[in-house]
PDB file of N, CA and C in Angstrom:
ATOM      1  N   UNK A   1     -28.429   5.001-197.562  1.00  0.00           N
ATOM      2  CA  UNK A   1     -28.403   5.303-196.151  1.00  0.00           C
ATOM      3  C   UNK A   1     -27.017   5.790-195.735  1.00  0.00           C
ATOM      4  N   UNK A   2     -26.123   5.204-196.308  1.00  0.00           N
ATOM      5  CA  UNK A   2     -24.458   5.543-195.934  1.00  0.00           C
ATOM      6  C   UNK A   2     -24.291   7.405-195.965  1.00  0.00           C
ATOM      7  N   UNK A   3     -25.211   7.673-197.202  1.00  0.00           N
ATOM      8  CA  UNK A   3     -24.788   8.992-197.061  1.00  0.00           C
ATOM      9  C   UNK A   3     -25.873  10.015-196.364  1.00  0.00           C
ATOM     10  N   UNK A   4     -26.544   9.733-195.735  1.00  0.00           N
ATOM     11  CA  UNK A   4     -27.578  10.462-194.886  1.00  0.00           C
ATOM     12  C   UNK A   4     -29.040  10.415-195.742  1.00  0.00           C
ATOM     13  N   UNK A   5     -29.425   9.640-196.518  1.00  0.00           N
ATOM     14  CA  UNK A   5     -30.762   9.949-197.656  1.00  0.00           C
ATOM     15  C   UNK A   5     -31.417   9.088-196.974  1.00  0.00           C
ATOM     16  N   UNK A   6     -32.669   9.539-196.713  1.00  0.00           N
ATOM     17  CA  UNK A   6     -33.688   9.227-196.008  1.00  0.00           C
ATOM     18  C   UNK A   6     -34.834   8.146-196.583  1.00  0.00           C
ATOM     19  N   UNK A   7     -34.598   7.102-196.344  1.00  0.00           N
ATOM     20  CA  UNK A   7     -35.263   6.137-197.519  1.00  0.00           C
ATOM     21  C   UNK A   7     -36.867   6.420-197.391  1.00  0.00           C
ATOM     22  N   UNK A   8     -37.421   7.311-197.595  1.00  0.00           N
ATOM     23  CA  UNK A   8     -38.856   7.588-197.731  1.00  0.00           C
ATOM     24  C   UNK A   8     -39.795   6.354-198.606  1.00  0.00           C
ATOM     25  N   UNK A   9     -40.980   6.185-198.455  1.00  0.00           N
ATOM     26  CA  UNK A   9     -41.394   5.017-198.989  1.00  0.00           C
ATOM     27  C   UNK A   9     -43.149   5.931-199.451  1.00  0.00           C
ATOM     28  N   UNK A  10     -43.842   6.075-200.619  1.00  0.00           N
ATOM     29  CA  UNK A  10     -45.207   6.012-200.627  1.00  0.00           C
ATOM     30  C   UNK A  10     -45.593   5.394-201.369  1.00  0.00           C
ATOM     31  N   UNK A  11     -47.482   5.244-200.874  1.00  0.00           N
ATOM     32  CA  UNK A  11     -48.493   4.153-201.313  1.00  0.00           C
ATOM     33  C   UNK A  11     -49.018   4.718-202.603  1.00  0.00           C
ATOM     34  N   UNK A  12     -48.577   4.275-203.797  1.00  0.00           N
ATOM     35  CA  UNK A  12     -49.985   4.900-204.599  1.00  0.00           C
ATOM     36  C   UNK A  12     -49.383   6.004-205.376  1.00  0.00           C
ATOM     37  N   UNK A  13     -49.415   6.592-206.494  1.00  0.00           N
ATOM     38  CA  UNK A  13     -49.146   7.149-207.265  1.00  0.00           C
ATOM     39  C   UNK A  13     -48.207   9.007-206.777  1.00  0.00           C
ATOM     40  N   UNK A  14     -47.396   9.547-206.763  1.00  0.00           N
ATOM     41  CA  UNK A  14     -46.801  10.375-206.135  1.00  0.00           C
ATOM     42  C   UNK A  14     -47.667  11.905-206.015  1.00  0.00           C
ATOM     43  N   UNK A  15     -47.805  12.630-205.233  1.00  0.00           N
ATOM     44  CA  UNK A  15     -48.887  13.043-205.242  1.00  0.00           C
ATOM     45  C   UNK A  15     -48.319  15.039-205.903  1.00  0.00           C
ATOM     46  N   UNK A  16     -47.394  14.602-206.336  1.00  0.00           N
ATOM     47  CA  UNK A  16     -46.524  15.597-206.278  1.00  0.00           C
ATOM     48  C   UNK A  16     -45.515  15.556-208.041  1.00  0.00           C
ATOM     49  N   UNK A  17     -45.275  16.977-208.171  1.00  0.00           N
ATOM     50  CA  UNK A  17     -44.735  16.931-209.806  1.00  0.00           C
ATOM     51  C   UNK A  17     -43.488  17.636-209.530  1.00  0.00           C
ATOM     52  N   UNK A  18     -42.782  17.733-211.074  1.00  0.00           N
ATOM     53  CA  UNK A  18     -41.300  18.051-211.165  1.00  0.00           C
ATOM     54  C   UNK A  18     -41.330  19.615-210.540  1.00  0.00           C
ATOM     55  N   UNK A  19     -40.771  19.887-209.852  1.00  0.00           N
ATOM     56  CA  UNK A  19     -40.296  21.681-209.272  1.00  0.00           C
ATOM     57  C   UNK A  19     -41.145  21.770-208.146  1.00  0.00           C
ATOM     58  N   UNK A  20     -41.931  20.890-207.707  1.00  0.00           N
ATOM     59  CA  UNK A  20     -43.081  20.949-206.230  1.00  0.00           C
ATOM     60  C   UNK A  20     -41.864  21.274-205.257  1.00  0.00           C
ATOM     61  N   UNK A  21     -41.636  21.446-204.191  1.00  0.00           N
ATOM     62  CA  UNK A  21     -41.239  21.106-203.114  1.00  0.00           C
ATOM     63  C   UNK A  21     -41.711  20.079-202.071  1.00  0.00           C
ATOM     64  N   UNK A  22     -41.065  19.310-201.271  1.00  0.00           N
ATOM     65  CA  UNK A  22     -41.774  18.877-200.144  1.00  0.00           C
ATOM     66  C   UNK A  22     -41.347  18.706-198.738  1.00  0.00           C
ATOM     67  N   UNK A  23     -42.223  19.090-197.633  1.00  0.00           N
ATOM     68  CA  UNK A  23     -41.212  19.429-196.553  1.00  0.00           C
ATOM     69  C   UNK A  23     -42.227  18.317-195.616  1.00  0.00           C
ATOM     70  N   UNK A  24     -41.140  17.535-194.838  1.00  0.00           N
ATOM     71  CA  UNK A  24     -41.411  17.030-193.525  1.00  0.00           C
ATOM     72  C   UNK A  24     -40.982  17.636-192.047  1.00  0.00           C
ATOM     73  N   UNK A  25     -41.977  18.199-191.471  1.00  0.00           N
ATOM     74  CA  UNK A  25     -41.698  18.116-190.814  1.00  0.00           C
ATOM     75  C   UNK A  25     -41.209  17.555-189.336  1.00  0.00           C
ATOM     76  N   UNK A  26     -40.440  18.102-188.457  1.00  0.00           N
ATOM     77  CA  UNK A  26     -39.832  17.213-187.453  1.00  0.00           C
ATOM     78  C   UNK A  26     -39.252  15.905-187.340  1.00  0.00           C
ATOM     79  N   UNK A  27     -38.458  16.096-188.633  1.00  0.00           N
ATOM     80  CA  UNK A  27     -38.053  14.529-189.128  1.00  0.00           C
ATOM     81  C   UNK A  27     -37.295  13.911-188.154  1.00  0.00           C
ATOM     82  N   UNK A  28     -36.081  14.803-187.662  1.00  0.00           N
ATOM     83  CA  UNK A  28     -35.091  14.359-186.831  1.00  0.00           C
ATOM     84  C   UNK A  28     -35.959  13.408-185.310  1.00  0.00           C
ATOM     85  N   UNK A  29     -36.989  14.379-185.327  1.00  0.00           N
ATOM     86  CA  UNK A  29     -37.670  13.839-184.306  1.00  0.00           C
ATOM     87  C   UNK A  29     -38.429  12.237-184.251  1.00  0.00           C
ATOM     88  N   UNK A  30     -38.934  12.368-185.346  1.00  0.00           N
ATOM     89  CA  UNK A  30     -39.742  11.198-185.992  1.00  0.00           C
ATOM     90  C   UNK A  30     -39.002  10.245-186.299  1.00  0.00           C
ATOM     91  N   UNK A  31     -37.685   9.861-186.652  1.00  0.00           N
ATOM     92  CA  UNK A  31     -36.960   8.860-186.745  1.00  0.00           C
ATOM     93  C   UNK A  31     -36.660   8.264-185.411  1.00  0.00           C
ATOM     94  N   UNK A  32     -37.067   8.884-184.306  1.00  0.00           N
ATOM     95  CA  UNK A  32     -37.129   8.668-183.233  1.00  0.00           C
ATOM     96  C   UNK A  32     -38.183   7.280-183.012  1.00  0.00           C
ATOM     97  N   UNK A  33     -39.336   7.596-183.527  1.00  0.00           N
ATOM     98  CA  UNK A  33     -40.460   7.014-183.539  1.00  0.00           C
ATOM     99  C   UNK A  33     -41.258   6.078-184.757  1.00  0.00           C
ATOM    100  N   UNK A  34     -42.192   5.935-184.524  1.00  0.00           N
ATOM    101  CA  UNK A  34     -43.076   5.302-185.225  1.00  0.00           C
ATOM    102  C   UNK A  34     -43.085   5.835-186.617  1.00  0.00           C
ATOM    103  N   UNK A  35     -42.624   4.819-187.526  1.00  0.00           N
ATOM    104  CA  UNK A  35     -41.942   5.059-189.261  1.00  0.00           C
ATOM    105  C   UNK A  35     -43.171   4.941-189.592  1.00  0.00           C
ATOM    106  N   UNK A  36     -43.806   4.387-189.444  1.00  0.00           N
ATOM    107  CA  UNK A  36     -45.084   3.993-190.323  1.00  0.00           C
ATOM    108  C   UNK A  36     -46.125   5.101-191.107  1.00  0.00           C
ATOM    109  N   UNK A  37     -46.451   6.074-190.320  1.00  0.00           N
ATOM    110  CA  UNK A  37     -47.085   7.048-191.173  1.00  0.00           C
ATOM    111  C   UNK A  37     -46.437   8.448-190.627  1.00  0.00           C
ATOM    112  N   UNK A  38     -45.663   8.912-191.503  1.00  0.00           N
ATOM    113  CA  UNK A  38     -45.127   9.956-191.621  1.00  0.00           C
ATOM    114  C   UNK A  38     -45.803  11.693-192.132  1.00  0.00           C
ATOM    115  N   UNK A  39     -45.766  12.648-191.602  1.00  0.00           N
ATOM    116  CA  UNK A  39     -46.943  13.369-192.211  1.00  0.00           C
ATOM    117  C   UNK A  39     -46.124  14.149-193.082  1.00  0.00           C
ATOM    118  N   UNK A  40     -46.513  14.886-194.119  1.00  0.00           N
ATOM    119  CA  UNK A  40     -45.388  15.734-195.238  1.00  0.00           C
ATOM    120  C   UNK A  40     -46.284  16.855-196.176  1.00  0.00           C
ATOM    121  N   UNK A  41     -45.648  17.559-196.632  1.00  0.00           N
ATOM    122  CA  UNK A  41     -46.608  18.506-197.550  1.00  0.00           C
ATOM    123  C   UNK A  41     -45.492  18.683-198.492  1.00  0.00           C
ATOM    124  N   UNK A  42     -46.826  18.485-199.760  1.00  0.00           N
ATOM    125  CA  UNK A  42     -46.434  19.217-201.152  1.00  0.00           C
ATOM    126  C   UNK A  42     -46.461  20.951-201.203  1.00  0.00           C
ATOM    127  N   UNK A  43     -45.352  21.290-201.794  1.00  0.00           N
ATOM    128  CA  UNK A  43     -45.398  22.714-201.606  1.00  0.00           C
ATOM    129  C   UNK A  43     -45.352  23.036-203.185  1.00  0.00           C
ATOM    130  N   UNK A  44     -46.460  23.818-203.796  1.00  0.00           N
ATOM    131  CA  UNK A  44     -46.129  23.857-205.084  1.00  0.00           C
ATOM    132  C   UNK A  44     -46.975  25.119-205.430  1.00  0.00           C
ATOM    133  N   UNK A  45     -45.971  26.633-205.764  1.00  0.00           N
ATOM    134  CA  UNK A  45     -46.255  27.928-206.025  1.00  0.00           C
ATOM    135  C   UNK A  45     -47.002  27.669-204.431  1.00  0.00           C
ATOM    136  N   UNK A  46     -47.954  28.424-204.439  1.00  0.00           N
ATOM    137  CA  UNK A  46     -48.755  28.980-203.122  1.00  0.00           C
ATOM    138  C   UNK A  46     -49.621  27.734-202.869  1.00  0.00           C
ATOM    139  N   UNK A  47     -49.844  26.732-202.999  1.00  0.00           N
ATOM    140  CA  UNK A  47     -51.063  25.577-203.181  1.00  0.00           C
ATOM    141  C   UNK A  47     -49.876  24.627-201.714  1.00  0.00           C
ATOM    142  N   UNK A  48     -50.621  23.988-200.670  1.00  0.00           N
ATOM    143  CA  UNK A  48     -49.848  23.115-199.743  1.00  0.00           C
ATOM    144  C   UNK A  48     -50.773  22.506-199.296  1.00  0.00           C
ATOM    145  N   UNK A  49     -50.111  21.224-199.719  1.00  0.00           N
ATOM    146  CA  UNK A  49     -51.352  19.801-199.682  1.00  0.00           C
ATOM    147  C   UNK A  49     -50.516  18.439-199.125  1.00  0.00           C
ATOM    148  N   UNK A  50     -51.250  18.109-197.644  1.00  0.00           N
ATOM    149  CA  UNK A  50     -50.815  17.131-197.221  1.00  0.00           C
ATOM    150  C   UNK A  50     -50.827  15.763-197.699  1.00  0.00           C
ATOM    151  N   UNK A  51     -49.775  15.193-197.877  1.00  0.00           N
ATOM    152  CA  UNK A  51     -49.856  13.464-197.964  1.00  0.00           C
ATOM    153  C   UNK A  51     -48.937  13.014-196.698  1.00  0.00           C
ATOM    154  N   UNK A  52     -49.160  11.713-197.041  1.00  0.00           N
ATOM    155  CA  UNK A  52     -48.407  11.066-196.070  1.00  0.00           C
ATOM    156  C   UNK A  52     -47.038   9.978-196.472  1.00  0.00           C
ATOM    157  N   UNK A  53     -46.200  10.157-195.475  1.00  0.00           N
ATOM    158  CA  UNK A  53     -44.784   9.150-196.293  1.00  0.00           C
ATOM    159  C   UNK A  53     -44.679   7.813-195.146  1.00  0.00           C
ATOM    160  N   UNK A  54     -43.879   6.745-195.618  1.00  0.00           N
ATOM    161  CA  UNK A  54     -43.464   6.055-194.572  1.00  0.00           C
ATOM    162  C   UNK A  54     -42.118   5.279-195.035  1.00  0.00           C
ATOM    163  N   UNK A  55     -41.815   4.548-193.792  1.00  0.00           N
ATOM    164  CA  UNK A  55     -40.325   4.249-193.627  1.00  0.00           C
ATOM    165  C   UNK A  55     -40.608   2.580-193.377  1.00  0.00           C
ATOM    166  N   UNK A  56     -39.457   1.818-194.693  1.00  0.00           N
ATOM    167  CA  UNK A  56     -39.295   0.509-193.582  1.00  0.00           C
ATOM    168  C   UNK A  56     -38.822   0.300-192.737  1.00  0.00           C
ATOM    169  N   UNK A  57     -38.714  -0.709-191.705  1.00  0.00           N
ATOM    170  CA  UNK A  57     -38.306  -0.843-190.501  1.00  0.00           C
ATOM    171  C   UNK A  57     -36.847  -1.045-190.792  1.00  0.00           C
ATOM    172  N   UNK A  58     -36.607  -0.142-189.646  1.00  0.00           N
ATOM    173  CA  UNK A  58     -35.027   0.139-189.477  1.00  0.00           C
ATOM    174  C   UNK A  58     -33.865  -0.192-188.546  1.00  0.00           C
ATOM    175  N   UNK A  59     -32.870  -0.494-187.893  1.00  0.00           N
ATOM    176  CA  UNK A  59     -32.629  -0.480-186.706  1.00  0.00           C
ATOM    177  C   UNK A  59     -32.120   0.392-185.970  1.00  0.00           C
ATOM    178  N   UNK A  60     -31.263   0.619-184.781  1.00  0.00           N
ATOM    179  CA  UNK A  60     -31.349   1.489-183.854  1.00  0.00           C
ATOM    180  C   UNK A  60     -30.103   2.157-184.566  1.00  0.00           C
ATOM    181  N   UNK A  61     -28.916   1.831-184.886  1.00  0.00           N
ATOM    182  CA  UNK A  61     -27.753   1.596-185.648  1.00  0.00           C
ATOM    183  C   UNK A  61     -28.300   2.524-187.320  1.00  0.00           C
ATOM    184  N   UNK A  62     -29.231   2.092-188.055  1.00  0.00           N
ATOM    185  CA  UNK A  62     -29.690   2.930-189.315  1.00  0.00           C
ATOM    186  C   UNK A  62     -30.232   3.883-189.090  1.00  0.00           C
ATOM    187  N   UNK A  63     -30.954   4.365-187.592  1.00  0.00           N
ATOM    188  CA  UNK A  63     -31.711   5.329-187.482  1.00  0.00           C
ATOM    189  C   UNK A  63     -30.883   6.380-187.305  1.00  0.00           C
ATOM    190  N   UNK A  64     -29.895   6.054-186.018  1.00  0.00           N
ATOM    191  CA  UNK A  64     -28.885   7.236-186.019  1.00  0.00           C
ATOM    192  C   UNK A  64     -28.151   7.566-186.822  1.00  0.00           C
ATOM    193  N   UNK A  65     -27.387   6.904-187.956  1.00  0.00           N
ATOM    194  CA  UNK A  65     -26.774   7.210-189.361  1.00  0.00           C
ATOM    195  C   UNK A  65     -27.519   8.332-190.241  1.00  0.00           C
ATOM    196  N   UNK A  66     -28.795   7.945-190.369  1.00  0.00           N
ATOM    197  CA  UNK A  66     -29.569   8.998-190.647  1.00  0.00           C
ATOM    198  C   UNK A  66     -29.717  10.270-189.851  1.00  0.00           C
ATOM    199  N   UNK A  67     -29.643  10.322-188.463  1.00  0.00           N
ATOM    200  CA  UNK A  67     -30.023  11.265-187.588  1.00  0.00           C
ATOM    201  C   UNK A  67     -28.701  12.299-188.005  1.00  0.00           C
ATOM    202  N   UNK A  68     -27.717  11.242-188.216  1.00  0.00           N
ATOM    203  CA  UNK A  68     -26.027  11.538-187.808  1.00  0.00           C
ATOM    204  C   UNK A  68     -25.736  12.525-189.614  1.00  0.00           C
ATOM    205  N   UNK A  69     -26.866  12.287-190.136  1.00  0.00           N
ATOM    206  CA  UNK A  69     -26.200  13.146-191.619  1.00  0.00           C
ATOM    207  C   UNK A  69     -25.820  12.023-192.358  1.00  0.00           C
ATOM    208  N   UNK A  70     -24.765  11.257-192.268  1.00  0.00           N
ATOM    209  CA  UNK A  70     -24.057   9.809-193.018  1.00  0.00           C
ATOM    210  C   UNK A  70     -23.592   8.736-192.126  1.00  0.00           C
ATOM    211  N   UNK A  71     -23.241   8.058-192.738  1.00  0.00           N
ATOM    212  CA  UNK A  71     -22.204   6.972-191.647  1.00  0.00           C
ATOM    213  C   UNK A  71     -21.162   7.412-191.494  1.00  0.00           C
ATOM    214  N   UNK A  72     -20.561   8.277-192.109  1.00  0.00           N
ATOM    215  CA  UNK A  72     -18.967   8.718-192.148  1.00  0.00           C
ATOM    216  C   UNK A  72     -18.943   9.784-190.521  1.00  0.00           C
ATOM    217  N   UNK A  73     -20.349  10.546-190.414  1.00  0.00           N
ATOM    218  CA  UNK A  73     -20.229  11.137-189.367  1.00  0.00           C
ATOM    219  C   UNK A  73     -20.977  10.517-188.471  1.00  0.00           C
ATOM    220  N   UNK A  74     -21.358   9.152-188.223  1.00  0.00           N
ATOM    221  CA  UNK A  74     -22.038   8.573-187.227  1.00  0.00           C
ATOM    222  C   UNK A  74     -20.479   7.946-187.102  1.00  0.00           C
ATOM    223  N   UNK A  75     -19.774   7.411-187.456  1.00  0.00           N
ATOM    224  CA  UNK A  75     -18.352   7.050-187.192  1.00  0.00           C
ATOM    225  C   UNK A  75     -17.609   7.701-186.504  1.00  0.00           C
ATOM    226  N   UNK A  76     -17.340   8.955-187.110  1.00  0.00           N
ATOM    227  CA  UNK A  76     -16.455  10.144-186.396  1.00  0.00           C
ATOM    228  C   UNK A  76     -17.312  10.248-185.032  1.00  0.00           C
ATOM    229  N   UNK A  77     -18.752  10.694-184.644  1.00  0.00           N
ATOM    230  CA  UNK A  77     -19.171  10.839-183.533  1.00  0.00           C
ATOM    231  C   UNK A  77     -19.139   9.558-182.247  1.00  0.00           C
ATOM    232  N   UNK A  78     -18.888   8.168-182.882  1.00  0.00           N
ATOM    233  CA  UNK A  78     -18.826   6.948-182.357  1.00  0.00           C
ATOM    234  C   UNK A  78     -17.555   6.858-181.725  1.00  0.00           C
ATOM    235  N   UNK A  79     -16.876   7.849-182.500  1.00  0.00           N
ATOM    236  CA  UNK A  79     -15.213   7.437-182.070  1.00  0.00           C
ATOM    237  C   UNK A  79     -14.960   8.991-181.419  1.00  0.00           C
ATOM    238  N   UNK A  80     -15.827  10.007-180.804  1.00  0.00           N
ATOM    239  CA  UNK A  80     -15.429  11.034-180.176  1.00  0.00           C
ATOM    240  C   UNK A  80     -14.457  11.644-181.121  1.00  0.00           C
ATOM    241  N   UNK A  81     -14.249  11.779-182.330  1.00  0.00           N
ATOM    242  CA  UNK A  81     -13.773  12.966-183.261  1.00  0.00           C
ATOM    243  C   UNK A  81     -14.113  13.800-183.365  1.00  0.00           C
TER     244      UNK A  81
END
């Protein structure tokens, strides 16, 4: 978390292989909200197939660290740098 990595969490075997891509969208937004079911797509050659991700519970303090990129720049922004 210190360095901005998004502790993603899934149920059940990964639905996704080595060189896939995967994109969430509106993340910044969604850390806003309700962690629990997260929506995401496998991107792999032309084929895009939804699963779903989720987050453990976090606090208000871990969410913005994440929002913030790292802690190093949730610091600097805490302290108006």
């Amino acid at each position: 978390m210190n360095w901005g990595t998004i502790p993603f969490r899934l149920e059940g075997e990964p639905p996704f292989a080595v060189d896939d891509y995967i994109f969430v969208p509106d993340i910044r937004n969604r850390l806003a909200g309700d962690l629990k079911q997260i929506p995401a797509y496998v991107i792999s050659g032309t084929d895009v197939r939804p699963f779903s991700l989720f987050i453990d519970d976090m606090t208000e303090d871990e969410r913005e660290i994440i929002r913030s990129g790292s802690l190093i720049n949730y610091n600097r922004k805490r302290r108006g740098l």
